[in-house]
Protein backbone atom coordinates (compact mmCIF):
# COMPACT_ATOMS: atom_id res chain seq x y z
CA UNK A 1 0.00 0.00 0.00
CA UNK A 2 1.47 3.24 -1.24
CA UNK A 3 0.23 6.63 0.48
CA UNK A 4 -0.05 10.03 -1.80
CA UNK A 5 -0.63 13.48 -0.07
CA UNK A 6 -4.16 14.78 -0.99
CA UNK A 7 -4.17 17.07 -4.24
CA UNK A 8 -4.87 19.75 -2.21
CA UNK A 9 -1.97 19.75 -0.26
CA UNK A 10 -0.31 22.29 -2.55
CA UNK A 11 2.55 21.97 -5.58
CA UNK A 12 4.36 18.56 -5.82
CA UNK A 13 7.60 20.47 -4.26
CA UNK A 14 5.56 21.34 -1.25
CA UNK A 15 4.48 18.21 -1.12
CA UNK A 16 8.34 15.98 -0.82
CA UNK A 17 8.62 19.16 1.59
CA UNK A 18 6.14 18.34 3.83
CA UNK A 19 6.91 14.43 3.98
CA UNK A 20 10.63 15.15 4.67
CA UNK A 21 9.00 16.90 7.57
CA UNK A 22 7.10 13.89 9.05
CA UNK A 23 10.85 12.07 8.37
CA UNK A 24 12.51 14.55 10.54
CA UNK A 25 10.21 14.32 13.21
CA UNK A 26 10.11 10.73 13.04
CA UNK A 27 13.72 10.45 13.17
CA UNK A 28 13.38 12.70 16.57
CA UNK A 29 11.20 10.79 18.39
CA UNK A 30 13.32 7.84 17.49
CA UNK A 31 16.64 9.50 19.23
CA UNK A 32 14.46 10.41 22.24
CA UNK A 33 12.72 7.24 22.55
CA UNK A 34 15.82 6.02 22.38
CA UNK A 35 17.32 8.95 24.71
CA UNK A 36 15.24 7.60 27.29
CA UNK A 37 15.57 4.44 27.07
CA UNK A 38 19.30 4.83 28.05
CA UNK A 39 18.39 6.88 30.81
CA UNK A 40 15.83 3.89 32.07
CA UNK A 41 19.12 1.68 31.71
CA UNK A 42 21.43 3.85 33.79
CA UNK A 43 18.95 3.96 36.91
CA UNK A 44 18.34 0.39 36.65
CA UNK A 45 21.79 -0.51 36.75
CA UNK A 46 22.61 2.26 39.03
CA UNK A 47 20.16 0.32 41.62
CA UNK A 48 21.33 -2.92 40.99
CA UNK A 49 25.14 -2.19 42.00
CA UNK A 50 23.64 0.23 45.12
CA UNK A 51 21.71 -2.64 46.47
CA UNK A 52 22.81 -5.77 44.37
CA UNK A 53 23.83 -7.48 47.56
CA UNK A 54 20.50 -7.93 49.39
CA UNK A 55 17.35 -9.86 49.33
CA UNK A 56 16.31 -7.57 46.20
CA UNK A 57 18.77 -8.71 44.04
CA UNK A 58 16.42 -11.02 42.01
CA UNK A 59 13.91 -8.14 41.51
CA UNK A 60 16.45 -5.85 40.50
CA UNK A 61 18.30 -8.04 37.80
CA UNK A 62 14.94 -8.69 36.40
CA UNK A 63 14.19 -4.56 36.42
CA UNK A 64 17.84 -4.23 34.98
CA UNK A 65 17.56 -7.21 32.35
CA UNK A 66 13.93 -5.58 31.17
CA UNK A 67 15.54 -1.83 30.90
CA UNK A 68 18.48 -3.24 28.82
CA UNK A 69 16.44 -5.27 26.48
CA UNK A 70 14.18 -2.12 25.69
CA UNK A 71 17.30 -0.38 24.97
CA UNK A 72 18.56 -2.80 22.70
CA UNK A 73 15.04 -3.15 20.59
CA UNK A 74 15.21 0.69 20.49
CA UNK A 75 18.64 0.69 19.20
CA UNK A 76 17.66 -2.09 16.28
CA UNK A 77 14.82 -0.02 15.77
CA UNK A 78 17.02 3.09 14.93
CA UNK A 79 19.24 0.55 12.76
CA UNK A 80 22.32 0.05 15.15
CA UNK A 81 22.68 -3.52 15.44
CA UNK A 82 25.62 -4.01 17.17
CA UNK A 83 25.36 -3.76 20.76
CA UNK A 84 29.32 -4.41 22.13
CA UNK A 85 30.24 -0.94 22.86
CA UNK A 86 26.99 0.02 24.28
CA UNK A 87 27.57 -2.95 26.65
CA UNK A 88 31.51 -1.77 27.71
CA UNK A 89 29.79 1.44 28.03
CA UNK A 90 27.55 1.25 30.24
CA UNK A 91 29.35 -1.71 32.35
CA UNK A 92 25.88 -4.34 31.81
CA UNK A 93 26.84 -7.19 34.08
CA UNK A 94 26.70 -10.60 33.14
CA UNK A 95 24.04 -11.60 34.86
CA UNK A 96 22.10 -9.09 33.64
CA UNK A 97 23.33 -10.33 29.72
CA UNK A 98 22.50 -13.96 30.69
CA UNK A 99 18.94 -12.89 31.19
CA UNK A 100 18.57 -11.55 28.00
CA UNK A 101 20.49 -15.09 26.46
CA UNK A 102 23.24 -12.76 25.25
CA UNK A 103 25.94 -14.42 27.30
């Protein structure tokens, strides 16, 4: 299914005009989407090394595990595929990868 602008839109220029619009603004929501799905990351993981040690560990790898997997579907979403340096970057422990069946 193809979509066309309505005629009345204006001239065919105006028209490519306004789509790159809706492209740009797209491509905007996609960096904050996945803006904040970094952020959700770093307070998860933040958590899980403050209070990794007691009874709430289980919860919190789960919390953590989630938060990084919604980061990584973001990032695929936004065509970066390769998730290595994000993982060095932002220290992911293992047991938080071994969750999500990456390790």
């Amino acid at each position: 299914m193809s979509m066309r602008m309505p005629s009345n839109f204006g001239r065919p220029g105006e028209q490519e005009s306004a789509l790159d619009l809706l492209g740009h603004e797209i491509l905007a929501e996609k960096a904050a989407a996945l803006g904040r799905a970094g952020q959700r990351v770093e307070e998860t993981l933040a958590r899980l090394r403050e209070n990794g040690g007691d009874e709430h560990r289980p919860q919190l790898l789960r919390d953590a595990a989630e938060a990084v997997h919604g980061y990584f579907i973001q990032r695929e979403l936004c065509g970066l595929r390769k998730h290595d340096a994000v993982i060095r970057e932002y220290n992911i422990p293992n047991a938080v990868l071994a969750r999500l069946g990456a390790k």
